[in-house]
C-alpha atoms as a PDB file:
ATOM      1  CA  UNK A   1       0.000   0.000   0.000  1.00  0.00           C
ATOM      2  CA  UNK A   2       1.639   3.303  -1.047  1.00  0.00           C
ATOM      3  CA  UNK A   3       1.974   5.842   1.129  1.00  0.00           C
ATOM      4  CA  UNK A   4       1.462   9.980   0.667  1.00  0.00           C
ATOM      5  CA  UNK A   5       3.574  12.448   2.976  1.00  0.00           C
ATOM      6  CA  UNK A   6       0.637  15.488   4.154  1.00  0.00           C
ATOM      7  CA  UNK A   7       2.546  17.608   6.397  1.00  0.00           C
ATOM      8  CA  UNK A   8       3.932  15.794   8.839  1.00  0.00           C
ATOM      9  CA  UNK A   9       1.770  12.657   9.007  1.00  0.00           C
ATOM     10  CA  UNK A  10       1.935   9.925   6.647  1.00  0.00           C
ATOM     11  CA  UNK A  11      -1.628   8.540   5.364  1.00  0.00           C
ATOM     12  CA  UNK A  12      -2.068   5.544   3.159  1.00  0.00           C
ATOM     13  CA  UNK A  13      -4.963   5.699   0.453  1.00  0.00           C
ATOM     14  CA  UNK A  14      -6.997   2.877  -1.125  1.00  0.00           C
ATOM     15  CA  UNK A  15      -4.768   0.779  -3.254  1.00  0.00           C
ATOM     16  CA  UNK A  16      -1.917   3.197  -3.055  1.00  0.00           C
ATOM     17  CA  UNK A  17      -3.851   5.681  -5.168  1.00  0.00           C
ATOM     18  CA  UNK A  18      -5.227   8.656  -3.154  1.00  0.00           C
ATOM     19  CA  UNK A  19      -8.614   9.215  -5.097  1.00  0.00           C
ATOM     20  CA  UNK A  20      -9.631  13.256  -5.921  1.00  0.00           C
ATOM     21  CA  UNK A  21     -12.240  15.123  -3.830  1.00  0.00           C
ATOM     22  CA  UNK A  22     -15.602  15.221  -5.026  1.00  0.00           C
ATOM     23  CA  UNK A  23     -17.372  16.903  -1.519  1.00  0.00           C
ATOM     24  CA  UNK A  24     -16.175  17.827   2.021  1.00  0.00           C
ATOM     25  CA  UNK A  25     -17.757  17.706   5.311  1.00  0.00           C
ATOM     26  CA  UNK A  26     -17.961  21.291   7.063  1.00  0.00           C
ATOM     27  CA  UNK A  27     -18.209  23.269  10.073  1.00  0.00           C
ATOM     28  CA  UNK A  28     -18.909  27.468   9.566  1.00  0.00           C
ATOM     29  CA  UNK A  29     -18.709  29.079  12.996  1.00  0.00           C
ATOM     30  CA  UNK A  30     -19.239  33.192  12.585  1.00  0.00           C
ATOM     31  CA  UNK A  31     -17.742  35.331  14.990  1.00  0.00           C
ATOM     32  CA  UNK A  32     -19.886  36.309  18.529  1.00  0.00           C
ATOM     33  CA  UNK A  33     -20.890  39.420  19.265  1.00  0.00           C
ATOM     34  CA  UNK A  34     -19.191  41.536  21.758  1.00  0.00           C
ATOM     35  CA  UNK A  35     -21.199  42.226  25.183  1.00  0.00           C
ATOM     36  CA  UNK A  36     -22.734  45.329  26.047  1.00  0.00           C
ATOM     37  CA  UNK A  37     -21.405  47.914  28.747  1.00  0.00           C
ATOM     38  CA  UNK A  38     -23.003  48.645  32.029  1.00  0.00           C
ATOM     39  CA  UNK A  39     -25.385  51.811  31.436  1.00  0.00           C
ATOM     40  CA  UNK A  40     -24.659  55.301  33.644  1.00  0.00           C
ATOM     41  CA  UNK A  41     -25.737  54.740  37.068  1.00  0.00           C
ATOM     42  CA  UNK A  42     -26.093  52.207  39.735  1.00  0.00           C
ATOM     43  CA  UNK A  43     -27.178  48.416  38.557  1.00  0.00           C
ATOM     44  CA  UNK A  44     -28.025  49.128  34.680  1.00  0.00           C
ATOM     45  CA  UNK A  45     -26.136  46.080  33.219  1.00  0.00           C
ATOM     46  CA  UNK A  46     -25.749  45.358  29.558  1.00  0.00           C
ATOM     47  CA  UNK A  47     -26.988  42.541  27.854  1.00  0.00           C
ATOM     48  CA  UNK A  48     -24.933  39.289  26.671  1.00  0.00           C
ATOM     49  CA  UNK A  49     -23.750  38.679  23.599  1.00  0.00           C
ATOM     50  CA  UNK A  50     -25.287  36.692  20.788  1.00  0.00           C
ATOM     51  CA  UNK A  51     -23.109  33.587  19.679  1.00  0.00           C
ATOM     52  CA  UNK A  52     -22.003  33.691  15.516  1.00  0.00           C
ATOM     53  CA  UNK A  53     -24.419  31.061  13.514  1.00  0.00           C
ATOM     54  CA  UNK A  54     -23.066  27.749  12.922  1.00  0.00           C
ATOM     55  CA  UNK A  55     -23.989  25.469  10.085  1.00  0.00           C
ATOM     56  CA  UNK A  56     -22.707  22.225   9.389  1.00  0.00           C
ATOM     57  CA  UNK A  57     -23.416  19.709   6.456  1.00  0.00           C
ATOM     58  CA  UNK A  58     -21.742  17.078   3.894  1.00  0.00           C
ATOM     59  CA  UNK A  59     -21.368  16.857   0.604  1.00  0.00           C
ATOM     60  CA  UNK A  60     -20.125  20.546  -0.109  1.00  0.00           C
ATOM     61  CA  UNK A  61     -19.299  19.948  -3.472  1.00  0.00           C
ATOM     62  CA  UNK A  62     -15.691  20.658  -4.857  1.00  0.00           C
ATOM     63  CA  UNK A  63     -14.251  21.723  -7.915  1.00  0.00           C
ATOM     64  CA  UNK A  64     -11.138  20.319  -8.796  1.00  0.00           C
ATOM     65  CA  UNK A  65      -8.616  23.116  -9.829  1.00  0.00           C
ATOM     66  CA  UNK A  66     -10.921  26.085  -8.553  1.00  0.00           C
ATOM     67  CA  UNK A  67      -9.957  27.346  -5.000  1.00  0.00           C
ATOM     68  CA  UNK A  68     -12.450  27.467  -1.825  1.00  0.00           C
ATOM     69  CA  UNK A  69     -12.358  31.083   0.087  1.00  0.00           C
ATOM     70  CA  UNK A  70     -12.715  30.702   3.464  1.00  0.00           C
ATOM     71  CA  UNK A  71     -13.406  33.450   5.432  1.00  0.00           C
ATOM     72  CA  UNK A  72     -12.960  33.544   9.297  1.00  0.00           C
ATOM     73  CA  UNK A  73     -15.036  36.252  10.831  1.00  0.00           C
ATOM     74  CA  UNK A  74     -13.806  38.548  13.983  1.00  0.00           C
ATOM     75  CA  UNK A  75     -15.689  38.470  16.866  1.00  0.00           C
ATOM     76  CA  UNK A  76     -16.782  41.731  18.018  1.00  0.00           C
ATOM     77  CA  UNK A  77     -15.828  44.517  20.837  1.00  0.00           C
ATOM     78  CA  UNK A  78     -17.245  44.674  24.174  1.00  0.00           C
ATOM     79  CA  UNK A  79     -19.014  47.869  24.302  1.00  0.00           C
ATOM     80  CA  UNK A  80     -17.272  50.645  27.236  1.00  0.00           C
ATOM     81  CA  UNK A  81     -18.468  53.835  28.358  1.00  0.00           C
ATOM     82  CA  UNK A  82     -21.795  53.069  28.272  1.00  0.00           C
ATOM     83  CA  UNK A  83     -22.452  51.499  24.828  1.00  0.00           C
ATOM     84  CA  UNK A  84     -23.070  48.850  23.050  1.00  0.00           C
ATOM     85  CA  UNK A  85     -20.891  45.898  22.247  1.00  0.00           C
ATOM     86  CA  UNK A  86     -20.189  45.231  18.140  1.00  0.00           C
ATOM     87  CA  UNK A  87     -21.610  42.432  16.045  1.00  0.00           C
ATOM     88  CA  UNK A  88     -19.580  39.869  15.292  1.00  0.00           C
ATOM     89  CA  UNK A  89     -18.190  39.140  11.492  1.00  0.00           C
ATOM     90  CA  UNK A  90     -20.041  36.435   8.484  1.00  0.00           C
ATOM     91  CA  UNK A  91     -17.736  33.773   8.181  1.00  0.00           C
ATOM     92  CA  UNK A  92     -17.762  32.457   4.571  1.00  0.00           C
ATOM     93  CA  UNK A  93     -17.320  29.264   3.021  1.00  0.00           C
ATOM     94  CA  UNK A  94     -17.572  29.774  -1.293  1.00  0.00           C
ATOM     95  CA  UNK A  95     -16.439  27.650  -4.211  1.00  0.00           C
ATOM     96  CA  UNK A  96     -19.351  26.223  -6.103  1.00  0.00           C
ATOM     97  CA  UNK A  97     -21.547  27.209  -3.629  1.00  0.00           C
ATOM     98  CA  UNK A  98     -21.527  29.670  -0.774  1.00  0.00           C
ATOM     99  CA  UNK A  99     -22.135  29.221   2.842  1.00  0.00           C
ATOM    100  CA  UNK A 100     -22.561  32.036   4.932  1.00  0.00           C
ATOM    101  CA  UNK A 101     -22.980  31.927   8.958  1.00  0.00           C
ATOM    102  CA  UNK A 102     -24.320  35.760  10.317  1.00  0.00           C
ATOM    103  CA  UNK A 103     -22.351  37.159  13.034  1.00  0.00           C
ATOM    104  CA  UNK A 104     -23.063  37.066  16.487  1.00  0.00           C
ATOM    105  CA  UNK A 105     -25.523  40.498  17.706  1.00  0.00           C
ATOM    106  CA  UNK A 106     -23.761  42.709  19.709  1.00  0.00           C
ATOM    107  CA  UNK A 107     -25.027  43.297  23.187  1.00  0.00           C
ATOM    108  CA  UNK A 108     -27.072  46.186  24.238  1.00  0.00           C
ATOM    109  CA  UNK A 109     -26.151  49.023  26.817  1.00  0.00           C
ATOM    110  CA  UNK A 110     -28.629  48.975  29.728  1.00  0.00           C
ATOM    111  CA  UNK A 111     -31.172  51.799  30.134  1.00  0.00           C
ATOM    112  CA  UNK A 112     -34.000  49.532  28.972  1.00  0.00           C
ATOM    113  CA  UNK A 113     -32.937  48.506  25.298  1.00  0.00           C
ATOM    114  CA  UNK A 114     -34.563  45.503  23.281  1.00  0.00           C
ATOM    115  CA  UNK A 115     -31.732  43.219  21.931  1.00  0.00           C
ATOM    116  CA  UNK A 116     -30.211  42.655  18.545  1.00  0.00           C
ATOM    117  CA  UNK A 117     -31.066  40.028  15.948  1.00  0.00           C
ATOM    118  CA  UNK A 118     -27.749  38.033  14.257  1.00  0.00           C
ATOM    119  CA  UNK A 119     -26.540  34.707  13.978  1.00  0.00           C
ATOM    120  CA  UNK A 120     -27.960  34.446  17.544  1.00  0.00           C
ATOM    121  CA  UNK A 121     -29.457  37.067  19.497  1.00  0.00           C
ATOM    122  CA  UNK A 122     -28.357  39.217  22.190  1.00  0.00           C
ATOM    123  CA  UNK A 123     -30.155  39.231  25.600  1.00  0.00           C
ATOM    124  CA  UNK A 124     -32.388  42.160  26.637  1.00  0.00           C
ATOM    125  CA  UNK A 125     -31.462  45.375  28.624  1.00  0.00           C
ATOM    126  CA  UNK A 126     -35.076  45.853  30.383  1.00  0.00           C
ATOM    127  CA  UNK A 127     -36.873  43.556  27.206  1.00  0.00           C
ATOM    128  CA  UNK A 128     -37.341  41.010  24.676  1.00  0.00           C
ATOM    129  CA  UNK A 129     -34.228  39.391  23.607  1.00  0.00           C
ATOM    130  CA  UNK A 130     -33.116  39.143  19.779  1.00  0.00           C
ATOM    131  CA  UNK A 131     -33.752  37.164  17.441  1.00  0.00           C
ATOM    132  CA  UNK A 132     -31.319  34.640  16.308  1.00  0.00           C
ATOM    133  CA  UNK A 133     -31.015  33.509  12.193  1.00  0.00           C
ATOM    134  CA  UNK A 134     -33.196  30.744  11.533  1.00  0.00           C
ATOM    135  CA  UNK A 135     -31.065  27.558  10.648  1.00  0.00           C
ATOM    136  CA  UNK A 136     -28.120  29.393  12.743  1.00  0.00           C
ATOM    137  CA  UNK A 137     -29.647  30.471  15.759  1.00  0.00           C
ATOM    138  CA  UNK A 138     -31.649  30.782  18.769  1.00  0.00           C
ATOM    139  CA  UNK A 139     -33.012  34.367  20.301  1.00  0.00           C
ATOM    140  CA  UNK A 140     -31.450  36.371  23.658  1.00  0.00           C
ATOM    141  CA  UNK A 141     -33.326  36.219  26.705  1.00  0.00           C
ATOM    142  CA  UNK A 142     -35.209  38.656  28.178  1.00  0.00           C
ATOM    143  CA  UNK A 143     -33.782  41.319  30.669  1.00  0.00           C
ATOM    144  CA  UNK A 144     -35.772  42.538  33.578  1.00  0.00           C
ATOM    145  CA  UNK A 145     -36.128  45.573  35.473  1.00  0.00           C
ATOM    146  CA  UNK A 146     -37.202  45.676  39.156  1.00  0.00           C
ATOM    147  CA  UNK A 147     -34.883  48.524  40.909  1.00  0.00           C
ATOM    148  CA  UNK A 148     -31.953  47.285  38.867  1.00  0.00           C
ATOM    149  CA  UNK A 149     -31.816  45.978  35.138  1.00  0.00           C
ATOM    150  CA  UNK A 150     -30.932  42.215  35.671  1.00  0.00           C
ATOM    151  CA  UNK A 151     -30.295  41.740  31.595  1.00  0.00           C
ATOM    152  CA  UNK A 152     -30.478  38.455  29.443  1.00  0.00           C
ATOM    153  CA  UNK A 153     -28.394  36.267  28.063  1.00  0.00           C
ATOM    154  CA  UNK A 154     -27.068  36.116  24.487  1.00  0.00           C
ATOM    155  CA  UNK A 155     -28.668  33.032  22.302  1.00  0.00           C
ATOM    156  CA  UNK A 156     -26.659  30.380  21.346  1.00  0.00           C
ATOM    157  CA  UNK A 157     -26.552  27.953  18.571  1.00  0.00           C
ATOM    158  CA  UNK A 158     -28.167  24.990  20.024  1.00  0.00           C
ATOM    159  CA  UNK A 159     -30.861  27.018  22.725  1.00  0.00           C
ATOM    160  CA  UNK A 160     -31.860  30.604  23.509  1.00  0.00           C
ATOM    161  CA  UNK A 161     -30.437  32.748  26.171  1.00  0.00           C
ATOM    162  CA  UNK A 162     -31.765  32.853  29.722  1.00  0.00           C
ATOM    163  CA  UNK A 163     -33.880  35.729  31.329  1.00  0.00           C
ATOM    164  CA  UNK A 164     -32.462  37.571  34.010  1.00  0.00           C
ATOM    165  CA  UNK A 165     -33.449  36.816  37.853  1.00  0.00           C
ATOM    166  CA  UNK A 166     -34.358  39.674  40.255  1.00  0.00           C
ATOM    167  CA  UNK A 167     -32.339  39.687  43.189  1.00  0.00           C
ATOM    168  CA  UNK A 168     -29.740  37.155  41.567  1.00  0.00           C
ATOM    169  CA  UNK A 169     -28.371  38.310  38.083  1.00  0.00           C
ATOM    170  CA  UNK A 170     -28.349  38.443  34.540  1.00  0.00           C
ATOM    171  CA  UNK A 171     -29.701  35.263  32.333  1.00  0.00           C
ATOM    172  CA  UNK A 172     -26.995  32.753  31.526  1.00  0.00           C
ATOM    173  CA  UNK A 173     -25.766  32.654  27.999  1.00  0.00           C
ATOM    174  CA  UNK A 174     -27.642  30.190  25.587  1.00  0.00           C
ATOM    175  CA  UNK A 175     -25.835  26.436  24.814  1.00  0.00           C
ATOM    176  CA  UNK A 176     -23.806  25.673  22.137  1.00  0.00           C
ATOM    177  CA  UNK A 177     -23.507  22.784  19.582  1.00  0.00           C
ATOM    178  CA  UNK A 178     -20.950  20.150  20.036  1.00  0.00           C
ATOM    179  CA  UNK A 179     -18.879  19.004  17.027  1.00  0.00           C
ATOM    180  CA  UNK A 180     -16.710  16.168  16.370  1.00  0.00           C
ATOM    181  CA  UNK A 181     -15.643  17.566  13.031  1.00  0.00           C
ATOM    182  CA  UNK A 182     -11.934  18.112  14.332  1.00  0.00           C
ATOM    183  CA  UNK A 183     -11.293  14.935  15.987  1.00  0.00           C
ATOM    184  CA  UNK A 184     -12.468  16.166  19.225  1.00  0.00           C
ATOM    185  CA  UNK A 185     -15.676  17.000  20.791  1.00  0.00           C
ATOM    186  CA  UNK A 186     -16.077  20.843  20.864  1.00  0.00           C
ATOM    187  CA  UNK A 187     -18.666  23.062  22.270  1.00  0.00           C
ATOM    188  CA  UNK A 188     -18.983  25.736  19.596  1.00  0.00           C
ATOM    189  CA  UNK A 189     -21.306  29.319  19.503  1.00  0.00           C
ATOM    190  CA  UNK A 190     -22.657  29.644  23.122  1.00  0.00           C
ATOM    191  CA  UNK A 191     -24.091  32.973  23.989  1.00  0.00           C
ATOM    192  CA  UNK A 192     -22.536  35.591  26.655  1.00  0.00           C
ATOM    193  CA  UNK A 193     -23.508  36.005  30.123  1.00  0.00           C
ATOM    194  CA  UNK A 194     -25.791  38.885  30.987  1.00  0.00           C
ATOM    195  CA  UNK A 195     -24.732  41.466  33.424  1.00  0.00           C
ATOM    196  CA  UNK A 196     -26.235  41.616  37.009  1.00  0.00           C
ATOM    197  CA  UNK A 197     -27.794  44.629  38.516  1.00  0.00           C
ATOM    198  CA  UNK A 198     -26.310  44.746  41.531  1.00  0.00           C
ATOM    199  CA  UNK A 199     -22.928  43.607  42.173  1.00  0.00           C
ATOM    200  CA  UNK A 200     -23.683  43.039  46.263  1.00  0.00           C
ATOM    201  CA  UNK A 201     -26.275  40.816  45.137  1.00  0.00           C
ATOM    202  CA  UNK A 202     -25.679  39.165  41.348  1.00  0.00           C
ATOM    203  CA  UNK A 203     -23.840  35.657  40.903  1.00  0.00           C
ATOM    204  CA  UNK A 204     -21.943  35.726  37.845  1.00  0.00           C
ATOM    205  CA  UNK A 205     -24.408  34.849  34.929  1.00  0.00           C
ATOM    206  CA  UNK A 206     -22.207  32.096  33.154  1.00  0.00           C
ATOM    207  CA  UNK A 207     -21.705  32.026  29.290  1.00  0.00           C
ATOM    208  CA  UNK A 208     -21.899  28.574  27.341  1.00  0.00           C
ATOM    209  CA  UNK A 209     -19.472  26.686  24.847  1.00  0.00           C
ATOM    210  CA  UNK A 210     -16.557  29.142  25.419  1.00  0.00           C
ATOM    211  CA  UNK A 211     -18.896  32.759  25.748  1.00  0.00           C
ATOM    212  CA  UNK A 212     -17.747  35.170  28.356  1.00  0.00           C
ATOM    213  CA  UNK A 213     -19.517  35.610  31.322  1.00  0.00           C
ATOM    214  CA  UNK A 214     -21.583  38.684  32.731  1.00  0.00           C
ATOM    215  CA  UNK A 215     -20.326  40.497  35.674  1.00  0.00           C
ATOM    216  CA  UNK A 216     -20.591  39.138  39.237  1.00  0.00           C
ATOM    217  CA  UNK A 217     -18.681  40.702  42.243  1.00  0.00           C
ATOM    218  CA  UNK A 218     -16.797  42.786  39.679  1.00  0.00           C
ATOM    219  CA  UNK A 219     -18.116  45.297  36.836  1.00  0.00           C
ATOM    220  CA  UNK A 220     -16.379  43.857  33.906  1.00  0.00           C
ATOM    221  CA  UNK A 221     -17.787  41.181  31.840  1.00  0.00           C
ATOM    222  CA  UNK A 222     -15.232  38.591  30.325  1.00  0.00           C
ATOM    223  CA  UNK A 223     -14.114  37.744  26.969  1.00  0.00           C
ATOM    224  CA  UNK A 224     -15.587  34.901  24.869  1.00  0.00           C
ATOM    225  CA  UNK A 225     -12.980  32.230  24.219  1.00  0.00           C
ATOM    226  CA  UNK A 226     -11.004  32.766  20.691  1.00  0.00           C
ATOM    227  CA  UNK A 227     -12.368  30.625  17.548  1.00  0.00           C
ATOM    228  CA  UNK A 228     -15.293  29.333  19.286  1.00  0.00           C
ATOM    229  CA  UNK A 229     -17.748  31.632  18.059  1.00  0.00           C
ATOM    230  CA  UNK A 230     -19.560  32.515  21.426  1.00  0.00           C
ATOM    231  CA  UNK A 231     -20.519  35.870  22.652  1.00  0.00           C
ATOM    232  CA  UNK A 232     -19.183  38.146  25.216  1.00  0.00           C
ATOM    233  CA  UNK A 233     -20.381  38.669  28.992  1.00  0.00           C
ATOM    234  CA  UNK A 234     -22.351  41.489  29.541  1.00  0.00           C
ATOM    235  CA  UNK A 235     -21.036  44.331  32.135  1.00  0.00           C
ATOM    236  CA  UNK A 236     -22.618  46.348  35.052  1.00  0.00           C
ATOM    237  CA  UNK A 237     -22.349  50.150  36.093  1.00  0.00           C
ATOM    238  CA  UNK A 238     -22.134  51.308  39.556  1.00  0.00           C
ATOM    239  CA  UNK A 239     -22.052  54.637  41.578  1.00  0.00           C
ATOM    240  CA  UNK A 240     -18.123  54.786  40.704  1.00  0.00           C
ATOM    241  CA  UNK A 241     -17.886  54.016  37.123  1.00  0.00           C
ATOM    242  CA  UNK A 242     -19.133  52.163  33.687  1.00  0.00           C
ATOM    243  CA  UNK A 243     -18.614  48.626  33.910  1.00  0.00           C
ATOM    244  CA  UNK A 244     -16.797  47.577  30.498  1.00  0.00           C
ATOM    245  CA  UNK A 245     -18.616  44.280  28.743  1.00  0.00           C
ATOM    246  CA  UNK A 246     -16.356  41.207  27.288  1.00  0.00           C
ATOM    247  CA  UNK A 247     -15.068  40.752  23.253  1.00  0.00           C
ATOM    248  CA  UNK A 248     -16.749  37.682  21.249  1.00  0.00           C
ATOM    249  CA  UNK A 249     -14.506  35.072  20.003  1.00  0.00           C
ATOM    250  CA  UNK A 250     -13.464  34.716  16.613  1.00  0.00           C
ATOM    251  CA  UNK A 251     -15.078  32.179  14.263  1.00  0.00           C
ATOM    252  CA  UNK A 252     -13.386  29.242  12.840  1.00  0.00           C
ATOM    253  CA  UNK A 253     -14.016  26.554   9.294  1.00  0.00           C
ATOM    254  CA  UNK A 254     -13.269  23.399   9.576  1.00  0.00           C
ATOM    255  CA  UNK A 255     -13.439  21.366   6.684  1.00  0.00           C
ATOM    256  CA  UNK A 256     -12.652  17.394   6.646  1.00  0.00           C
ATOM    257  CA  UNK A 257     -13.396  14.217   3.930  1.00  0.00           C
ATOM    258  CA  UNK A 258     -11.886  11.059   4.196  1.00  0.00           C
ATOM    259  CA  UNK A 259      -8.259  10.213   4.429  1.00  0.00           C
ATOM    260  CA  UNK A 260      -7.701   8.052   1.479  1.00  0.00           C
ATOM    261  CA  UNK A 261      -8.596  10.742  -0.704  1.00  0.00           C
ATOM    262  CA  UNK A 262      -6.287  13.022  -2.297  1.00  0.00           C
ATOM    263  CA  UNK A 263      -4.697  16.064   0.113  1.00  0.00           C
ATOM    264  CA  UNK A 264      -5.537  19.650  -0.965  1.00  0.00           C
ATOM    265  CA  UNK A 265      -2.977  20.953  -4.016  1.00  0.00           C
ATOM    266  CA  UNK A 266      -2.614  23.898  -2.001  1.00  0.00           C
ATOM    267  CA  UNK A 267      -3.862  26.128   0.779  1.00  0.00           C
ATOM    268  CA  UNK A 268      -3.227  29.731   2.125  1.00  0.00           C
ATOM    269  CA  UNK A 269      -4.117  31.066   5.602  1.00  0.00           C
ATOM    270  CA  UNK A 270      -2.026  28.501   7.107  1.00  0.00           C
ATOM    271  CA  UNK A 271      -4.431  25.902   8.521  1.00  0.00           C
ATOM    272  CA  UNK A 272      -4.144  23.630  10.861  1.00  0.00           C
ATOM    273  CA  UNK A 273      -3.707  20.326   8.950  1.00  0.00           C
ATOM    274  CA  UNK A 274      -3.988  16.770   9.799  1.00  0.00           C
ATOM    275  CA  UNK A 275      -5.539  13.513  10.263  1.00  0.00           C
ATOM    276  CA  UNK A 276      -7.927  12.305  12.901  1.00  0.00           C
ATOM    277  CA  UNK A 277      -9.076   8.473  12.429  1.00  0.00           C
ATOM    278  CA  UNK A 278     -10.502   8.055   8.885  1.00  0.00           C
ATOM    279  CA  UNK A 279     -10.624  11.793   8.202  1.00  0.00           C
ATOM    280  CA  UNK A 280      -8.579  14.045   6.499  1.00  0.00           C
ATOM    281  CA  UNK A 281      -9.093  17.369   8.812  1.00  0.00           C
ATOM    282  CA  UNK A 282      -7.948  21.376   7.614  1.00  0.00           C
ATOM    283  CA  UNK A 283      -8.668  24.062  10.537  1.00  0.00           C
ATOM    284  CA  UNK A 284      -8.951  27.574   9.660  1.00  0.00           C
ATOM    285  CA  UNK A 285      -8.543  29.977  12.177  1.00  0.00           C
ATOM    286  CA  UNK A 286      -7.878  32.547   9.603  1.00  0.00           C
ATOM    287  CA  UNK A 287      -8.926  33.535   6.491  1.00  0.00           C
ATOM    288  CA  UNK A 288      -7.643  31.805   3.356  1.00  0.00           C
ATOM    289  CA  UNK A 289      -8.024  29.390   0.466  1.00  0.00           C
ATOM    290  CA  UNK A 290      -7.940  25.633   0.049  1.00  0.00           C
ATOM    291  CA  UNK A 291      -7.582  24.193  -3.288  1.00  0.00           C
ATOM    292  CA  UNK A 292      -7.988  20.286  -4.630  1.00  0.00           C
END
């Protein structure tokens, strides 16, 4: 049986003949939102962040000799000084089709905003959540109001964000979807933490599948965890200051088909290349091309 050198790790195909690429497997993760900041004032918390959509499938069909653009989408700021957080980026997958997964929604400020629709949707201020991208998606919960805003959390890919609790804190972020595509099973595109109200009184509302959490003893939200595609935590404002809200993490593409078929010709973006079991596996964590 012949044997092809990919990078590092040797791979046998049928026969000794590595067979060309008709269709991949994929995973499109768009980047999360970024949380929103605590509002002016005591216990007006921002909202979590909505995860990036995911979509997954087989049988992408390929092209031999024509490139596949991948495109890895940023997740967006936390929002400071009392604004909102930023959406987070489309990441694209396009050769003879295109496959496009809507950034995360950004989080709102407090001071009684509605939340954002995107890939998922962000939590509420003093309101309805978001609504997430059908297919992608699922909506932010709802924040409430009662003294302090106790706001929602952002939607995730695989369940919508929670509403926030009087007396406890904001709504925990919405769940993720687990993949196997790498080799491993990942959480991917949980939504963000929304902030508390009170900081005397609020646990910390927890994010899902890598998305930051809202604020608990402290003002500041955290940061979503990088190429997951989860939102950021939401922040809270007290007498002394604007609570700051956490980033979204970046999207990521994975594509994978099985090993005994040919390796790519060539790819730019330098991903992560290898193979797990009976797959051939390429990670992007940036933007780039892969051609067969």
């Amino acid at each position: 049986m012949g044997l092809r050198y990919t990078g590092g790790i040797l791979s046998a195909g049928l026969n000794g003949i590595n067979y060309p690429v008709t269709a991949v497997e994929y995973l499109c993760v768009a980047g999360g939102g970024g949380g929103g900041a605590g509002s002016v004032g005591a216990g007006y918390a921002g909202a979590g962040a909505g995860a990036g959509g995911l979509l997954t499938a087989t049988g992408f069909a390929v092209v031999i000799g024509s490139s596949i653009t991948v495109t890895v989408g940023a997740g967006g700021s936390g929002g400071t000084g009392n604004l909102n957080g930023a959406d987070g980026v489309n990441s694209v997958l396009a050769g003879s089709s295109t496959i496009t997964a809507t950034g995360g929604a950004k989080g709102t400020a407090g001071n009684g905003a509605t939340g954002f629709s995107g890939g998922s949707g962000s939590g509420g201020g003093d309101g309805a959540g978001g609504a997430g991208t059908a297919g992608q998606g699922f909506a932010g919960g709802t924040g409430i109001y009662s003294g302090y805003i106790f706001a929602g959390g952002g939607g995730g890919s695989g369940s919508v964000g929670l509403t926030g609790t009087t007396g406890r804190g904001g709504g925990g972020g919405g769940a993720g979807t687990v993949s196997s595509i790498s080799g491993a099973q990942i959480q991917y595109a949980g939504g963000g933490g929304g902030g508390g109200g009170n900081s005397s009184l609020a646990g910390i509302a927890l994010g899902c599948a890598g998305g930051g959490n809202g604020n608990g003893p402290t003002t500041t939200g955290t940061s979503a965890i990088a190429n997951t595609g989860s939102g950021g935590g939401g922040g809270l404002a007290v007498n002394v200051g604007v609570g700051a809200a956490g980033n979204g993490g970046s999207g990521i593409v994975i594509i994978r088909y099985p090993s005994y078929l040919a390796p790519a010709t060539s790819t730019t973006g330098s991903p992560e290349t290898y193979v797990s079991g009976n797959y051939r596996v390429y990670k992007f964590i940036a933007s780039g091309t892969i051609t067969f």
